[in-house]
Protein backbone atom coordinates (compact mmCIF):
# COMPACT_ATOMS: atom_id res chain seq x y z
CA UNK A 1 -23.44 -41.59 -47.30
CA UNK A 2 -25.83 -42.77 -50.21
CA UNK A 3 -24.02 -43.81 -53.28
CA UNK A 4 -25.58 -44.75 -56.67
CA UNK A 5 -26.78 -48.28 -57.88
CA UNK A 6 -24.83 -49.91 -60.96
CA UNK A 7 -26.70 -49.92 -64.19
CA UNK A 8 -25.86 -52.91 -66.70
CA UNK A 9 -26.10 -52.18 -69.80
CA UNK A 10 -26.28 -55.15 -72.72
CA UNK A 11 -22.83 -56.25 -74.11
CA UNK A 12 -20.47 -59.18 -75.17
CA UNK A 13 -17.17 -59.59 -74.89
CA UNK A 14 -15.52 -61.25 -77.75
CA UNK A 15 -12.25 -62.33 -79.38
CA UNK A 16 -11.25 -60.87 -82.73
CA UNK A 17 -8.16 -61.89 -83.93
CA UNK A 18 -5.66 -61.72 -81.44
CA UNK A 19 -7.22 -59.06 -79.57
CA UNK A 20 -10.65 -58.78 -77.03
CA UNK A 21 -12.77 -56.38 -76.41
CA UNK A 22 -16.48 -54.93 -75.01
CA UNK A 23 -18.67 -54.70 -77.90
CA UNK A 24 -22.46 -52.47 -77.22
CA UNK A 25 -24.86 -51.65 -80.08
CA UNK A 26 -25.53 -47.82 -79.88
CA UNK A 27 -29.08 -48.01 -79.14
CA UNK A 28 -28.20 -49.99 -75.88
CA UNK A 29 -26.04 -48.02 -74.25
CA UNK A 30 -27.63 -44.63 -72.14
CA UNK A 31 -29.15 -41.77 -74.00
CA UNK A 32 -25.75 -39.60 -73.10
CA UNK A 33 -23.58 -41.88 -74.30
CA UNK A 34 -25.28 -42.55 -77.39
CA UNK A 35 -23.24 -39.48 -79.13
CA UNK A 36 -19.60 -38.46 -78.85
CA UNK A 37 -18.69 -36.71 -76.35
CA UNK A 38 -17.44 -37.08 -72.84
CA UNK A 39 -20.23 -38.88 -71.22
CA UNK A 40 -19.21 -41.98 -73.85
CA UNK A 41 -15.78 -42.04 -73.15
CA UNK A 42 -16.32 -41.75 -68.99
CA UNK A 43 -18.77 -44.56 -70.04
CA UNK A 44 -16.25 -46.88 -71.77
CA UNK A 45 -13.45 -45.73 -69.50
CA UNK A 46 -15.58 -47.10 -66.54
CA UNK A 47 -16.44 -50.57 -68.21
CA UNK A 48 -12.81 -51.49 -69.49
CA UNK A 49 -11.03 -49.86 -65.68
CA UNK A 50 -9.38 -46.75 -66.56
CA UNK A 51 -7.12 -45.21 -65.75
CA UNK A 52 -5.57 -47.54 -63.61
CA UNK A 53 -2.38 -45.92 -62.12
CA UNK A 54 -1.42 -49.52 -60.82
CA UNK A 55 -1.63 -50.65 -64.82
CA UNK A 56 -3.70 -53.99 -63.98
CA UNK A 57 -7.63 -52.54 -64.98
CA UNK A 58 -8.78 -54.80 -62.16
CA UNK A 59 -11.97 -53.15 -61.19
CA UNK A 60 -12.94 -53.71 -65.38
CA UNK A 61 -13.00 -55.86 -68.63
CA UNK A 62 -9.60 -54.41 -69.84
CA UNK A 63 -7.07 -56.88 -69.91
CA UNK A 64 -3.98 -54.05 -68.88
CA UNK A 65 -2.28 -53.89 -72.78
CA UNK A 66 -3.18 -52.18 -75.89
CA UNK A 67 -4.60 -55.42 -77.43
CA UNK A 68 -7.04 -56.43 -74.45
CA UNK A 69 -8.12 -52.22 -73.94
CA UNK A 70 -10.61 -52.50 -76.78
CA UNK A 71 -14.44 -51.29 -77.17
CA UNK A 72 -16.62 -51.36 -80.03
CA UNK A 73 -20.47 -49.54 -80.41
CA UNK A 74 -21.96 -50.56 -83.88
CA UNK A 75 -25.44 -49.79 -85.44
CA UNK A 76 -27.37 -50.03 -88.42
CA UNK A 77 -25.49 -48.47 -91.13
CA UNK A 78 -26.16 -44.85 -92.17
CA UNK A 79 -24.18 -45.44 -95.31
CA UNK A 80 -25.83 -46.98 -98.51
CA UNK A 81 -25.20 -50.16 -99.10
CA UNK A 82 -23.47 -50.94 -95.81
CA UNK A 83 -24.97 -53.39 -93.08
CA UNK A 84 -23.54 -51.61 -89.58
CA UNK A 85 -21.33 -48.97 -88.86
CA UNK A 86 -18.02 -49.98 -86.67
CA UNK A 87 -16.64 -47.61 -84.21
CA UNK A 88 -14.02 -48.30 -82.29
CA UNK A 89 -12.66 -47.21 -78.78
CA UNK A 90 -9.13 -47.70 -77.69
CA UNK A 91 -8.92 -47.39 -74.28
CA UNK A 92 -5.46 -45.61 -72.42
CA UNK A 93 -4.64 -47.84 -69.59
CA UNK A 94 -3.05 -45.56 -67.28
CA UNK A 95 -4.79 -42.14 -68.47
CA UNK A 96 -8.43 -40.85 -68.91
CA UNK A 97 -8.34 -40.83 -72.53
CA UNK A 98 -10.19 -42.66 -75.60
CA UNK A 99 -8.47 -42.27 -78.50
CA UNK A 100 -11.20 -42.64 -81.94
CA UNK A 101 -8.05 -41.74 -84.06
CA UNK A 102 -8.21 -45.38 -86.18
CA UNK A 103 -9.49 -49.29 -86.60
CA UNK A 104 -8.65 -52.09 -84.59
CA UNK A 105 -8.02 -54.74 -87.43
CA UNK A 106 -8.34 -57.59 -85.61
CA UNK A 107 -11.41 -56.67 -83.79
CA UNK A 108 -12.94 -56.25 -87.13
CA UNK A 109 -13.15 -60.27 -87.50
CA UNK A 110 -15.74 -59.64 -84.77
CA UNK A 111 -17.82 -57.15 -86.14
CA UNK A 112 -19.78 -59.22 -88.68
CA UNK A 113 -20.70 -62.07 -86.54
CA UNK A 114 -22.11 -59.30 -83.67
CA UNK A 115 -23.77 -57.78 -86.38
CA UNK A 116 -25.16 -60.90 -87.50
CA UNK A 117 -26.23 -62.12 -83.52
CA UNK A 118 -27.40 -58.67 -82.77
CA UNK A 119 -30.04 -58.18 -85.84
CA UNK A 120 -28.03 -55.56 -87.38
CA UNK A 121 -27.96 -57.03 -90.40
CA UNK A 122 -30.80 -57.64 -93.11
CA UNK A 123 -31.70 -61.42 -92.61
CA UNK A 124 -33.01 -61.94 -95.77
CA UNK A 125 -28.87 -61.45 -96.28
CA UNK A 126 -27.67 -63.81 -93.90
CA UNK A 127 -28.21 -67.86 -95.60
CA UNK A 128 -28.77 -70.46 -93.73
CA UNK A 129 -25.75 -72.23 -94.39
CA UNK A 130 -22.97 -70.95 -96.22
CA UNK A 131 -21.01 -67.35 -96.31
CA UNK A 132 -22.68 -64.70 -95.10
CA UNK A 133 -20.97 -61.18 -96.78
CA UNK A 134 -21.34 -58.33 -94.34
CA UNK A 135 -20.66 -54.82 -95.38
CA UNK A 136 -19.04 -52.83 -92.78
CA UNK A 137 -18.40 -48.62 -92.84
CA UNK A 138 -15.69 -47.74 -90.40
CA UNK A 139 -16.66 -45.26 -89.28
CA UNK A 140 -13.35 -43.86 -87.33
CA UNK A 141 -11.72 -43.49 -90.70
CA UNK A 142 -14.34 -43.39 -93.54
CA UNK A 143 -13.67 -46.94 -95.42
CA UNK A 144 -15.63 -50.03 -96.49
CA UNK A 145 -14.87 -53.48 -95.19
CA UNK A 146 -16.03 -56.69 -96.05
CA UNK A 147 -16.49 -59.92 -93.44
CA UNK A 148 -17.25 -63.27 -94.64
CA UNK A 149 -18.71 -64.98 -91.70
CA UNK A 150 -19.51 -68.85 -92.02
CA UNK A 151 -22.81 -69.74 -90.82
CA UNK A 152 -24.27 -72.92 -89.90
CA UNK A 153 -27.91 -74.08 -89.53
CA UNK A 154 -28.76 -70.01 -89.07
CA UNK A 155 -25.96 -69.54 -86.67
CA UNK A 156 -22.75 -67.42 -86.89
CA UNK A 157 -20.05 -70.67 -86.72
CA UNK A 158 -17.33 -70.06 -84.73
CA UNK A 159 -15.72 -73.35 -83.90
CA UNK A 160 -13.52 -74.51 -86.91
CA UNK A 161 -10.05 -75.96 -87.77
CA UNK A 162 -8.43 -72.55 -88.66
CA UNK A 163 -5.25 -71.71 -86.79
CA UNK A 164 -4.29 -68.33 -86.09
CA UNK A 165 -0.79 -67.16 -84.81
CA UNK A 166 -0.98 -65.38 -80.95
CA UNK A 167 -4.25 -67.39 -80.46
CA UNK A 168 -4.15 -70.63 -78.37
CA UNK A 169 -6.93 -72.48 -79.49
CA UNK A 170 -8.44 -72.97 -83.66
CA UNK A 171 -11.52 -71.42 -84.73
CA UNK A 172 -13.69 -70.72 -87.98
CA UNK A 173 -11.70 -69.11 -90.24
CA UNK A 174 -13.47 -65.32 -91.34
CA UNK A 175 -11.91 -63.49 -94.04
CA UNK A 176 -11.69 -59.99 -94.19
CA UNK A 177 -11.25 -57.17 -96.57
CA UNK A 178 -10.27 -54.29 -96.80
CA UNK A 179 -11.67 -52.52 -99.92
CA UNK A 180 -9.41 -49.36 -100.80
CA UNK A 181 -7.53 -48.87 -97.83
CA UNK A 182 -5.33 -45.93 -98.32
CA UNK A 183 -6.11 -42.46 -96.02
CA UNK A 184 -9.13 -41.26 -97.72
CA UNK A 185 -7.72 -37.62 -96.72
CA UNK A 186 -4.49 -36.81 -98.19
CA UNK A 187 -1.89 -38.94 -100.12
CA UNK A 188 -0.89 -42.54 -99.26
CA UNK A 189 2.47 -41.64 -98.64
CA UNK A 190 2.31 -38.24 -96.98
CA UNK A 191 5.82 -36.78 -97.88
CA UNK A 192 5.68 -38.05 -101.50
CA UNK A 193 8.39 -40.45 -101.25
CA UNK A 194 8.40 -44.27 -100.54
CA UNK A 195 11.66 -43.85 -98.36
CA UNK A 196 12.73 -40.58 -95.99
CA UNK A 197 14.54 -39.03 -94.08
CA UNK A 198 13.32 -38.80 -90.80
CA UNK A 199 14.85 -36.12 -88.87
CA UNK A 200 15.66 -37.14 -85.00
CA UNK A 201 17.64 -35.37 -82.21
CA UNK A 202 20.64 -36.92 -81.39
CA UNK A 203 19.54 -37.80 -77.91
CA UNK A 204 16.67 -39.97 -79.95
CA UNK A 205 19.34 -41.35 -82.73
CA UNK A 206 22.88 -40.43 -82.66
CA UNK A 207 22.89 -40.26 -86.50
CA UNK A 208 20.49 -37.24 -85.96
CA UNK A 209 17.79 -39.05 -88.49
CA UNK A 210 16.54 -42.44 -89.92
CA UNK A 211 15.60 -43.79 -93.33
CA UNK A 212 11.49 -44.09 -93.11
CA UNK A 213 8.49 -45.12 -94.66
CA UNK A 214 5.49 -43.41 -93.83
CA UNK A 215 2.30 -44.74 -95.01
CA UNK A 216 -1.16 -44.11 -94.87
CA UNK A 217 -2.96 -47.22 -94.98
CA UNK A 218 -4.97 -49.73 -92.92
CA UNK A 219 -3.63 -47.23 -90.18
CA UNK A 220 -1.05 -44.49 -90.47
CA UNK A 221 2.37 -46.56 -90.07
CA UNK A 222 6.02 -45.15 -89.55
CA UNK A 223 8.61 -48.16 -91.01
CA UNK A 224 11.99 -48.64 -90.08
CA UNK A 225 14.72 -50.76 -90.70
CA UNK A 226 15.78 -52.77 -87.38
CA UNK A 227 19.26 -52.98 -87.97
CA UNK A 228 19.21 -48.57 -87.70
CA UNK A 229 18.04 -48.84 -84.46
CA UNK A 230 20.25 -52.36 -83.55
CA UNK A 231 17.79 -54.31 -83.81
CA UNK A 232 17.55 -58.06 -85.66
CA UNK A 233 14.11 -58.30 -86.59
CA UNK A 234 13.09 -61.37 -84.29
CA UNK A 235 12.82 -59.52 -80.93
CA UNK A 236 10.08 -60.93 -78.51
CA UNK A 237 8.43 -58.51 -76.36
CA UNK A 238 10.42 -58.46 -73.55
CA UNK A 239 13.73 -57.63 -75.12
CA UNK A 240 12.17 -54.04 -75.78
CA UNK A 241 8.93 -53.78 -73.12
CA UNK A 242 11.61 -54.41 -70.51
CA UNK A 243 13.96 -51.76 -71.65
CA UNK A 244 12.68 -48.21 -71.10
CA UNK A 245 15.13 -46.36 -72.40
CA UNK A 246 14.09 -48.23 -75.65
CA UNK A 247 10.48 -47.68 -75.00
CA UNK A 248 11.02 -43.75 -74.81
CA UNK A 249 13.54 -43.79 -78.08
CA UNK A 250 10.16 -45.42 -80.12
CA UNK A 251 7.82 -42.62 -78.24
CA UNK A 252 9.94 -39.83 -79.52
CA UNK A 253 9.86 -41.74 -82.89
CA UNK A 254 6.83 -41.86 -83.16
CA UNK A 255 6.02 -38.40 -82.51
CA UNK A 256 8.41 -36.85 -84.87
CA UNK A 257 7.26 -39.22 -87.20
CA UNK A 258 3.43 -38.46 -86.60
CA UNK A 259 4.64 -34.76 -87.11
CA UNK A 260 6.34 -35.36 -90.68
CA UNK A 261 3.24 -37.28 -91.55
CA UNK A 262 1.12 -34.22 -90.51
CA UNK A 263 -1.19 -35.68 -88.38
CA UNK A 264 -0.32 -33.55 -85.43
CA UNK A 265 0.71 -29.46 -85.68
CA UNK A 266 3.43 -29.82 -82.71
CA UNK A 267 5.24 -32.91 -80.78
CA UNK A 268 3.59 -32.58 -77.73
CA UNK A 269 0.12 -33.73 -79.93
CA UNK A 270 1.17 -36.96 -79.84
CA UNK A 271 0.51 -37.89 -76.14
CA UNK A 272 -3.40 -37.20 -77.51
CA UNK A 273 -3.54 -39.86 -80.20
CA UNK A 274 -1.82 -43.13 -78.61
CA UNK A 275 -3.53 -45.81 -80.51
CA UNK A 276 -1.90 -43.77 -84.34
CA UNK A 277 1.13 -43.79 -86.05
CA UNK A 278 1.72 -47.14 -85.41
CA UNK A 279 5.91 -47.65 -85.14
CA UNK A 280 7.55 -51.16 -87.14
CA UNK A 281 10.99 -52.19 -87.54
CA UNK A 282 11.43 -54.62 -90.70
CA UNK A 283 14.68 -56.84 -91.28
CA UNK A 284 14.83 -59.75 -94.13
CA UNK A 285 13.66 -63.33 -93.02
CA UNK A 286 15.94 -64.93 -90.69
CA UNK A 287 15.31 -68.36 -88.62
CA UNK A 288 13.76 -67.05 -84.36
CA UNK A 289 11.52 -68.61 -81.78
CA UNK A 290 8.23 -67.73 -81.64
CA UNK A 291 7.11 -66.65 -78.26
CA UNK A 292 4.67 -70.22 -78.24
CA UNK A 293 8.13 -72.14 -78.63
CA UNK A 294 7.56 -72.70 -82.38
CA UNK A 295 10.48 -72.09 -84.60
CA UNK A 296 9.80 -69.94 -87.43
CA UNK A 297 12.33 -70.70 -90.11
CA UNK A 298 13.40 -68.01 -92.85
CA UNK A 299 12.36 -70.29 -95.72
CA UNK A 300 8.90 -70.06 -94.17
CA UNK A 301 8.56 -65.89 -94.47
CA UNK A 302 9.12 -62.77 -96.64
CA UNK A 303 10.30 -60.63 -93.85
CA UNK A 304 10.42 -60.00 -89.92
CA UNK A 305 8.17 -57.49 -88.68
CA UNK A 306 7.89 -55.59 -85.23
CA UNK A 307 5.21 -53.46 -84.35
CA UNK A 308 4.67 -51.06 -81.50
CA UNK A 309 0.91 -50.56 -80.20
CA UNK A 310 0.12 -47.95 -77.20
CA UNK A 311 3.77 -48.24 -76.00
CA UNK A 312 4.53 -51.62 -76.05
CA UNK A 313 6.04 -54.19 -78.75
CA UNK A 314 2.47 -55.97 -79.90
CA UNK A 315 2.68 -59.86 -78.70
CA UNK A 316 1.61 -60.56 -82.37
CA UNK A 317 0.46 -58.05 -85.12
CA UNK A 318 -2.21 -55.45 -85.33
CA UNK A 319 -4.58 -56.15 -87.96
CA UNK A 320 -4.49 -52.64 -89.45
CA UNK A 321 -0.67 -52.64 -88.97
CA UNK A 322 -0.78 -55.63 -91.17
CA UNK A 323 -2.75 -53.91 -93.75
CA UNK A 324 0.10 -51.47 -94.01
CA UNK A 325 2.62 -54.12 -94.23
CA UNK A 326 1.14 -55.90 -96.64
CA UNK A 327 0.04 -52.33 -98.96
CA UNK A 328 3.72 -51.09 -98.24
CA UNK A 329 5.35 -54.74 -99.62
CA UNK A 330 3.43 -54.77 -102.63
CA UNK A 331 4.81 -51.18 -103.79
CA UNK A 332 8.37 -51.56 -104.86
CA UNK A 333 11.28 -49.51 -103.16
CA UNK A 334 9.59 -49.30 -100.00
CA UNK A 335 11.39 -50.12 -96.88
CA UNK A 336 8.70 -52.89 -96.18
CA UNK A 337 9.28 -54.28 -100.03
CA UNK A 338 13.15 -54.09 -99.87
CA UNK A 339 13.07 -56.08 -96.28
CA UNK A 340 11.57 -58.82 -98.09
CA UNK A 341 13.76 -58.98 -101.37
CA UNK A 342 12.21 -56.24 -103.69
CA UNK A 343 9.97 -56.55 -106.71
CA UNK A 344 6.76 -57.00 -107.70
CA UNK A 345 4.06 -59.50 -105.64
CA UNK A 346 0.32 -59.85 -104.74
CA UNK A 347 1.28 -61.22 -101.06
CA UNK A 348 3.38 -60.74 -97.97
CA UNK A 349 4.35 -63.73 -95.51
CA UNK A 350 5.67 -62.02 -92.32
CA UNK A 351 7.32 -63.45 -89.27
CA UNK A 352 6.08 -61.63 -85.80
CA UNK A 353 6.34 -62.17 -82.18
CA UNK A 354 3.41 -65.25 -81.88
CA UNK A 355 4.15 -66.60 -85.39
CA UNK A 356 3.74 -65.72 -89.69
CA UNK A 357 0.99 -64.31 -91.02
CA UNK A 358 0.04 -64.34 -94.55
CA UNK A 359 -1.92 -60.76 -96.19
CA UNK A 360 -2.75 -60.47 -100.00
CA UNK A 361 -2.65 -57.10 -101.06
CA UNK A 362 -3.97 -55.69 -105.11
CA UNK A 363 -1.76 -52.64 -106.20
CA UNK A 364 -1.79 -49.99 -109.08
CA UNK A 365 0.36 -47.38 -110.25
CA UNK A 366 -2.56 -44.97 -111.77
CA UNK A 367 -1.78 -41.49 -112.91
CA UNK A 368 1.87 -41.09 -111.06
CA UNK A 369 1.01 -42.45 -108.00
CA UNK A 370 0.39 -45.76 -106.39
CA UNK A 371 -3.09 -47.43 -105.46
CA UNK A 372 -4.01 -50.12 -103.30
CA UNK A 373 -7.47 -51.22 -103.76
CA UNK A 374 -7.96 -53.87 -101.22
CA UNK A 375 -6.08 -56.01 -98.69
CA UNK A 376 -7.09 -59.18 -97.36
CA UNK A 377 -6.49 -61.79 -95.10
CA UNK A 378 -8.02 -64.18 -92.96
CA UNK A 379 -8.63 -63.93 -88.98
CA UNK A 380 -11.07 -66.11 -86.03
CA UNK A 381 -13.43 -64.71 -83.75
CA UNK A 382 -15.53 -65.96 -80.86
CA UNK A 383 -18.12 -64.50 -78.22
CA UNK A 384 -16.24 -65.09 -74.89
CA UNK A 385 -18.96 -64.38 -73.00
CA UNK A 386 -22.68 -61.97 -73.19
CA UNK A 387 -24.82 -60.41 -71.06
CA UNK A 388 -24.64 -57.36 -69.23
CA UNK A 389 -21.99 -55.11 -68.24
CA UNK A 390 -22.44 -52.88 -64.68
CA UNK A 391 -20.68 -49.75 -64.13
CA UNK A 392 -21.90 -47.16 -61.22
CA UNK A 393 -25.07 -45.39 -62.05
CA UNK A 394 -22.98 -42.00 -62.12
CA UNK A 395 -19.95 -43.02 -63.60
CA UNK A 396 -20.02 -41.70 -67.09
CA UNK A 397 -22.06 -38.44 -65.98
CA UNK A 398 -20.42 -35.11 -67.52
């Protein structure tokens, strides 16, 4: 039997926040997989090891959870006055399925210092020494970002002093933001109200619904309060990733909750767009152990924050989850704002699984309704390793 040679195909793998990923420029990767379709996502599906129904992506670069199943193609920008275009990929672990529906936050750290490696960007842009400012269109939702890469001696600078909650070692500290965040379709908060009334069978939530926020920004986010579902705020994964009755309960959360937001026509939908709504549970600051061993004292945050990503609690915080946490806390009488004492502010500290994490956030109330025009906050990002990746020669064929 004569089976096909691998082809490798130029990538790096690199840390972005506290996530990894593959990251390809388009015009590297084969002709077929240069446009959506299914020949890219057998592609990436191949490279990362999915599905896996043993849930370990051995025979790929995933790393088996939502924050390690990660891809990214970027190219030249087609937009005016943008440097590359970012897509991103998140990979299902278990299932044949890439889902385009949002941005990876902390992969976006990333972006501008590939860009910068890979000749995407304009050199007469990049300085020598200093900050370079790279313009970034997402292209999976339609919004302008902005990276601020150090560079040294004409070289992106990763190495640094900055420390970064969920990631072991310190790094060069790359600022990000996120210029107008809100859905660009449709209104920030898709039901019109900054609190609902999210309607749940009583097999879900014996009350038969929840009180809700359900935002649109950074990525489409459902908030709850903890203490509904019996929660304290300072869970660590395993106190809900090894419960799977609890697991299911935030699934059929999540679903209803994607429904009320409209960004599915019936429940079953959901199961197609894994990587959006994103499901948190807020609860005021309280004193907890960080999952390094660091005690996080309440005097130290604004609010506890958990976040659910593909299934699983996150072992830190998404990056566009945090741009939603920090858009929802600057907009008084949210769920998010009330959590961490009410009022006006211009910044969120929030206590999560690994650590805090500090976001800045400039809101607006313009013509009735509220406006976010950028979030920002600051992340790390290395190249872990570059080269080539090899998949079989028929492996992403339609």
């Amino acid at each position: 039997m004569t089976t096909p040679a691998q082809i490798r195909i130029p990538a790096s793998y690199m840390r972005g926040g506290t996530s990894k990923g593959v990251f390809f420029r388009l015009e590297d990767l084969p002709a077929a997989a240069q446009v959506a379709g299914t020949a890219r996502d057998n592609l990436l599906l191949r490279v990362i090891g999915s599905p896996d129904p043993y849930g370990k992506q051995t025979d790929g670069m995933g790393g088996a959870t939502s924050s390690t199943s990660k891809t990214v193609i970027l190219s030249q920008s087609t937009q005016t006055d943008h440097d590359v275009d970012y897509l991103f990929g998140q990979v299902a672990i278990d299932k044949a399925f890439v889902d385009w529906s949002g941005n990876c936050g902390n992969l976006t750290a990333a972006v501008g210092a590939f860009a910068i490696s890979g000749g995407l960007v304009d050199g007469k842009r990049i300085p020598r020494d200093g900050i370079a400012e790279v313009r970034i269109w997402q292209a999976n939702i339609g919004k302008t970002i902005i990276a601020r890469v150090p560079m040294t001696a004409g070289e992106v600078q990763e190495t640094g002093d900055f420390e970064l909650d969920g990631v072991t070692f310190p790094a060069a500290e790359v600022q990000i933001e996120f210029l107008d965040p809100a859905e660009a379709a449709g209104a920030m908060f898709p039901t019109g109200a900054l609190v609902d009334t999210l309607e749940l069978p009583q097999d879900v939530i014996a009350a038969g619904s929840l009180q809700a926020t359900l935002i649109n920004a950074g990525i489409p986010t459902i908030f709850l309060n903890a203490s509904d579902l019996g929660y304290s705020g300072c869970e660590l994964q395993e106190a809900i990733n090894g419960d799977p009755a609890a697991l299911e309960r935030f699934e059929q959360i999540r679903a209803h909750g994607a429904l009320r937001m409209g960004l599915i026509d019936k429940l079953e939908q959901a199961a197609e767009r894994q990587h959006t709504p994103k499901v948190a549970v807020v609860a005021p600051p309280a004193d907890y152990i960080a999952s390094s061993g660091k005690p996080i004292a309440a005097s130290e945050i604004d609010l506890n924050v958990r976040a659910m990503s593909m299934g699983k609690l996150h072992h830190a915080m998404m990056g566009t989850a945090a741009v939603a946490i920090a858009t929802a806390a600057v907009i008084p009488g949210t769920l998010v704002n009330l959590a961490a004492g009410g009022g006006e502010r211009n910044a969120v500290r929030f206590g999560h699984p690994s650590g805090t994490l500090k976001v800045g956030a400039a809101a607006v109330h313009r013509d009735g309704e509220w406006v976010v025009e950028k979030v920002v906050m600051s992340r790390s990002a290395r190249v872990l390793m570059e080269g080539w990746v090899r998949i079989p020669g028929d492996a992403f064929y339609c």
